[in-house]
C-alpha atoms as a PDB file:
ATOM      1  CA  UNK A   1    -117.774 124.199 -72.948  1.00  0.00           C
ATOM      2  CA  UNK A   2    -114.090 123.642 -73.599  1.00  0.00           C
ATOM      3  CA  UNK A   3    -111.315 126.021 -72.504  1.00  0.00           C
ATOM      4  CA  UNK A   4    -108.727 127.318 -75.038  1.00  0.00           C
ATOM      5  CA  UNK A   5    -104.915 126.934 -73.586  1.00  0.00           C
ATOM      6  CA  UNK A   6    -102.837 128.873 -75.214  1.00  0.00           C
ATOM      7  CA  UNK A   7     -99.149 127.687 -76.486  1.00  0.00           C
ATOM      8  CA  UNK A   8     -96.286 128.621 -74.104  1.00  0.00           C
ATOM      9  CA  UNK A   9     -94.086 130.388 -75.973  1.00  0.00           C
ATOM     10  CA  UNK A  10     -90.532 129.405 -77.195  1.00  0.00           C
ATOM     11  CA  UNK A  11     -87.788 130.420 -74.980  1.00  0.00           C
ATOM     12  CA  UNK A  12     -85.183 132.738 -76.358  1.00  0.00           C
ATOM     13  CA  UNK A  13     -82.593 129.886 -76.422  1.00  0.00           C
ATOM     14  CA  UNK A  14     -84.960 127.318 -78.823  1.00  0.00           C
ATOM     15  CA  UNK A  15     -85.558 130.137 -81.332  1.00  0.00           C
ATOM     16  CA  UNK A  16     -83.709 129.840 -84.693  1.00  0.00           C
ATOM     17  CA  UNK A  17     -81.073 132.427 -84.727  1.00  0.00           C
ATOM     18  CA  UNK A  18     -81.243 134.822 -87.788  1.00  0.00           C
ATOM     19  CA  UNK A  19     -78.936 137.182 -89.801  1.00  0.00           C
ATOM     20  CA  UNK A  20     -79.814 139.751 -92.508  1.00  0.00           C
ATOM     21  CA  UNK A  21     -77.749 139.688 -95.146  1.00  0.00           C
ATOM     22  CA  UNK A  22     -77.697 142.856 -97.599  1.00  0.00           C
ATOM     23  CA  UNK A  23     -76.064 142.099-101.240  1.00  0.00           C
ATOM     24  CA  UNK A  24     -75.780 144.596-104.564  1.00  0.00           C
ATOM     25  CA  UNK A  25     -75.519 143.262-107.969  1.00  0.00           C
ATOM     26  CA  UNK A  26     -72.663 144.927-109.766  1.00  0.00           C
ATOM     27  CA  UNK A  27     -73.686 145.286-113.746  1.00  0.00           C
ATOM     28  CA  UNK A  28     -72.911 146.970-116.901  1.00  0.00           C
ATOM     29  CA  UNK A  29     -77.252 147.481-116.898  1.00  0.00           C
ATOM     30  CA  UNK A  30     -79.450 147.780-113.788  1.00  0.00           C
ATOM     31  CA  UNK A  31     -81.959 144.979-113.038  1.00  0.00           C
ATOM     32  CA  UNK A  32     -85.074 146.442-112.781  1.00  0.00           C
ATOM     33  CA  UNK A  33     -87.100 142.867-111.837  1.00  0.00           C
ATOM     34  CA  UNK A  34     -87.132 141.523-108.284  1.00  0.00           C
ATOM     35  CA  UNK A  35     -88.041 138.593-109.383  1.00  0.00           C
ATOM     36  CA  UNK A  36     -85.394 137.459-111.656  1.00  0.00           C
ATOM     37  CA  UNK A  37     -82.714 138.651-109.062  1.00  0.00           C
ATOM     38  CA  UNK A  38     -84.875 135.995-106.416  1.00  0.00           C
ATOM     39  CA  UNK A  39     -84.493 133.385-108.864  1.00  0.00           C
ATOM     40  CA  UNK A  40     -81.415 133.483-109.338  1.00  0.00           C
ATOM     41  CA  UNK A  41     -80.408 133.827-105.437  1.00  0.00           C
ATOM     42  CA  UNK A  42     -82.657 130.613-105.137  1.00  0.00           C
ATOM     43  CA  UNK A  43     -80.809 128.675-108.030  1.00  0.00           C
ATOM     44  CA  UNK A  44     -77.597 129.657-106.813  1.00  0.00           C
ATOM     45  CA  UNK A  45     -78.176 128.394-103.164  1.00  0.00           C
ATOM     46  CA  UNK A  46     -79.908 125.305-104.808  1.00  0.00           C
ATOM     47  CA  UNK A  47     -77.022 124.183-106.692  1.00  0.00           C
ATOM     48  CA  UNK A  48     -74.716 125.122-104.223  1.00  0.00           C
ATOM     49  CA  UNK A  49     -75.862 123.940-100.611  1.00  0.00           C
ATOM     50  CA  UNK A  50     -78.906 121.664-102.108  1.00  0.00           C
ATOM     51  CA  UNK A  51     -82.302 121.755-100.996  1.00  0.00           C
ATOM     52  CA  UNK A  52     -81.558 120.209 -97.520  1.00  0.00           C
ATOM     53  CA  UNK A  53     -79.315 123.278 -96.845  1.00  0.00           C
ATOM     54  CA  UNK A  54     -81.692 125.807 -98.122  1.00  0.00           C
ATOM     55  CA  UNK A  55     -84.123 124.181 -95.755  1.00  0.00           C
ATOM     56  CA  UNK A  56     -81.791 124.483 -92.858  1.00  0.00           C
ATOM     57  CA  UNK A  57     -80.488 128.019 -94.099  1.00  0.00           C
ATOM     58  CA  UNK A  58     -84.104 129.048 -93.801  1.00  0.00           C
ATOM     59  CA  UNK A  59     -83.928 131.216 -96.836  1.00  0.00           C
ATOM     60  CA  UNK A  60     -85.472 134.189 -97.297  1.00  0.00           C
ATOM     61  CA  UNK A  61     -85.475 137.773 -99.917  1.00  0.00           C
ATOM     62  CA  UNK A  62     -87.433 140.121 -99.209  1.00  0.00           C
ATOM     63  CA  UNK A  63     -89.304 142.337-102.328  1.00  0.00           C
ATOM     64  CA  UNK A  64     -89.838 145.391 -99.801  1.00  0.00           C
ATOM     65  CA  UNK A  65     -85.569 145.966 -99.303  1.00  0.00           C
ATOM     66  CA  UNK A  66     -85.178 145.501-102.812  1.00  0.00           C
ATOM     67  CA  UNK A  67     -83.767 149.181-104.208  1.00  0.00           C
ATOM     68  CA  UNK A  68     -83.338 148.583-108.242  1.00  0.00           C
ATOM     69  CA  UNK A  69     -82.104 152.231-107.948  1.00  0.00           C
ATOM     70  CA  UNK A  70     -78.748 151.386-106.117  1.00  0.00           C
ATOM     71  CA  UNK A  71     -79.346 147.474-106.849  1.00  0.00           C
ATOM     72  CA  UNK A  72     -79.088 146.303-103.294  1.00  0.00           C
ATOM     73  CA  UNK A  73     -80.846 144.057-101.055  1.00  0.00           C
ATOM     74  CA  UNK A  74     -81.742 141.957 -98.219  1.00  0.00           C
ATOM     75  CA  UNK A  75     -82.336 138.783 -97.449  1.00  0.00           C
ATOM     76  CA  UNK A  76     -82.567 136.107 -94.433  1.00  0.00           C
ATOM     77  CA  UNK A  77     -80.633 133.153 -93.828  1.00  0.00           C
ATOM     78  CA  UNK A  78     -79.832 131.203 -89.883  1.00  0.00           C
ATOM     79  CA  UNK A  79     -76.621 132.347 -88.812  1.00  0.00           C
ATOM     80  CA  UNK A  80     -74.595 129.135 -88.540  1.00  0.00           C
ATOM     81  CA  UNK A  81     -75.622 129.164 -92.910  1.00  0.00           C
ATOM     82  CA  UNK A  82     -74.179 133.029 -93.866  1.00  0.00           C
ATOM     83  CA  UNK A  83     -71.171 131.958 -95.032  1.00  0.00           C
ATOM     84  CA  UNK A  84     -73.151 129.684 -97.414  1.00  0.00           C
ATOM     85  CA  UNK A  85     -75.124 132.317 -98.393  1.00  0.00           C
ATOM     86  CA  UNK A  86     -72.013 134.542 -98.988  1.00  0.00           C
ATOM     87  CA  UNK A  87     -70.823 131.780-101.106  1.00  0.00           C
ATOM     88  CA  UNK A  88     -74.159 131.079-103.204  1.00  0.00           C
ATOM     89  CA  UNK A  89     -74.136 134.921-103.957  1.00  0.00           C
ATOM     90  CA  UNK A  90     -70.398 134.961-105.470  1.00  0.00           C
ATOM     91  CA  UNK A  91     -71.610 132.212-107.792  1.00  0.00           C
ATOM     92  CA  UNK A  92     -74.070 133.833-109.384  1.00  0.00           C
ATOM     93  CA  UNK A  93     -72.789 135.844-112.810  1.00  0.00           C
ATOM     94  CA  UNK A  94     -75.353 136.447-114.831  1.00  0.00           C
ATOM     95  CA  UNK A  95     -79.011 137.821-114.018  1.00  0.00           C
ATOM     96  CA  UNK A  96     -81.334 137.893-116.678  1.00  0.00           C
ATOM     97  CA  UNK A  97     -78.852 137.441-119.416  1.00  0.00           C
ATOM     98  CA  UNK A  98     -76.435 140.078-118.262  1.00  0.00           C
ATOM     99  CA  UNK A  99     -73.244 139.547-117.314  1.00  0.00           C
ATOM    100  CA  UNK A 100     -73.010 140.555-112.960  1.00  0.00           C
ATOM    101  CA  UNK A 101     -71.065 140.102-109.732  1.00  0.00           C
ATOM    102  CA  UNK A 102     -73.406 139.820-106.664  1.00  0.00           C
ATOM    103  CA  UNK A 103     -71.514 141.208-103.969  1.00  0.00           C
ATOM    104  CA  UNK A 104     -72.421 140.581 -99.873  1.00  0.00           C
ATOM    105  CA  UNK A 105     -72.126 143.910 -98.566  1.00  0.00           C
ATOM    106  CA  UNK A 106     -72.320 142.641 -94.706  1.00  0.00           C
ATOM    107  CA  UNK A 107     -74.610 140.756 -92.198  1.00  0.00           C
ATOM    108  CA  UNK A 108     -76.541 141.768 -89.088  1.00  0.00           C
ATOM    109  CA  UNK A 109     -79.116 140.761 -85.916  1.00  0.00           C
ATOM    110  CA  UNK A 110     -81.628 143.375 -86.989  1.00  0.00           C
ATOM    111  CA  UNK A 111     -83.006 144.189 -89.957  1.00  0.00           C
ATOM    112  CA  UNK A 112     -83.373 147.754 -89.586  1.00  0.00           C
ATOM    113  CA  UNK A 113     -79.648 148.016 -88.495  1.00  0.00           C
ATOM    114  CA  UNK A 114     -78.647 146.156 -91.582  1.00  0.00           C
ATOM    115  CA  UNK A 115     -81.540 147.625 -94.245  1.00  0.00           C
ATOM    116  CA  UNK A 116     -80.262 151.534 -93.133  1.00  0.00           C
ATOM    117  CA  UNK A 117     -76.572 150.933 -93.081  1.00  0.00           C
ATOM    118  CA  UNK A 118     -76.029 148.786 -96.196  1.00  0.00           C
ATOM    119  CA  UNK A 119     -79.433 149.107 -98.236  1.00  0.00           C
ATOM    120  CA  UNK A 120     -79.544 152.897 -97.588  1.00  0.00           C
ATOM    121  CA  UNK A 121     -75.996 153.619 -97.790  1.00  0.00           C
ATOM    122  CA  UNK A 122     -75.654 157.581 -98.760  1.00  0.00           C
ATOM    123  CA  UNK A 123     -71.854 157.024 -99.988  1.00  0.00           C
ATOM    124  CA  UNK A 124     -72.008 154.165-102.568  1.00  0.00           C
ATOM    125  CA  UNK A 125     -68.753 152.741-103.129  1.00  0.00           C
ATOM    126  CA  UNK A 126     -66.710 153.610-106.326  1.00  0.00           C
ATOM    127  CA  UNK A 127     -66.992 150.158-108.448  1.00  0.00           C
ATOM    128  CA  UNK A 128     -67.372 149.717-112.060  1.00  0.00           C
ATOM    129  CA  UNK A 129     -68.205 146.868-113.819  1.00  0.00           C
ATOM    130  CA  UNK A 130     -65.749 146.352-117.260  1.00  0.00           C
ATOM    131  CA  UNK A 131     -67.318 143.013-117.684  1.00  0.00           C
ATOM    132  CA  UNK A 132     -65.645 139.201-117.584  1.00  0.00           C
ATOM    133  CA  UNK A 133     -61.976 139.715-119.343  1.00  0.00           C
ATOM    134  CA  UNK A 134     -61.254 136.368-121.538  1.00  0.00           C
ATOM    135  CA  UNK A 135     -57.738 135.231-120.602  1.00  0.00           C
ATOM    136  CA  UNK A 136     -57.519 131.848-122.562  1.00  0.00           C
ATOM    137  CA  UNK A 137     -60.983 130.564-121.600  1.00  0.00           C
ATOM    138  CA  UNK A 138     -61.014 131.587-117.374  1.00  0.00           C
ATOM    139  CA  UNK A 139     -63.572 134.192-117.063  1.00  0.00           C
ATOM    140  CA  UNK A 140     -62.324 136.540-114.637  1.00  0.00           C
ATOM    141  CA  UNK A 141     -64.097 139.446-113.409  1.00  0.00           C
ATOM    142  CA  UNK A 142     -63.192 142.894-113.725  1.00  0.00           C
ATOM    143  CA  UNK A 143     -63.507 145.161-111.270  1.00  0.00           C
ATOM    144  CA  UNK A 144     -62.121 149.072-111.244  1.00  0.00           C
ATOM    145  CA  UNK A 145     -62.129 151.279-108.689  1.00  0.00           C
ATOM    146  CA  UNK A 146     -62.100 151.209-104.817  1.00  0.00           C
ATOM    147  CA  UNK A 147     -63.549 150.499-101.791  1.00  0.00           C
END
């Protein structure tokens, strides 16, 4: 009878290094589908990086950290691609056929860490969306309020 060996396991150093990234969609209407808000992250970060990058980005949203409530949420990414990620997210204005800003609200090690202080944030910060102002033909969002 053969003997099972089990895999060693990877040492801390070979592991792919991860960051949690939490975002909120800024709109004139909430987005009440998960899956259009996915697509759209996905698109974005196609166009943008290409699919090599996304591979190497190891992206990933997660449905669970999704709050259509407050319209924030998480997602995955390795930590030498967050500024990509960042990036991909700015790009995206429109969800859905609404007009949005996706905005990265800040990164971190841990999910938990990152899910409680940006997902679950009790003081939401004062921002209105007025929608894109037309000056000649640049679309230029407008944002009121403060941080």
């Amino acid at each position: 009878m053969a003997r099972k060996t089990k895999l060693k396991p990877l040492l801390p150093t070979l592991k792919e290094k991860k960051r949690y990234l939490a975002f909120e969609i800024v709109s004139k209407g909430k987005i009440r589908s998960f899956s259009s808000v996915s697509k759209a992250i996905w698109a974005s970060m196609l166009s943008f990086v290409g699919s090599l990058g996304v591979a190497r980005a190891g992206l990933q949203i997660f449905p669970d950290k999704f709050d259509s409530q407050s319209q924030r949420g998480l997602l995955k990414v390795a930590h030498t691609s967050v500024d990509c990620a960042r990036a991909s997210l700015a790009l995206i204005d429109e969800i859905d056929g609404k007009q949005v800003i996706v905005r990265s609200l800040g990164a971190s090690g841990i999910m938990k860490k990152a899910y409680e202080k940006y997902v679950l944030a009790k003081q939401k910060q004062n921002i209105k969306f007025t929608g894109f102002k037309a000056k000649g033909k640049a679309l230029n969002p407008g944002i009121e309020g403060g941080i």
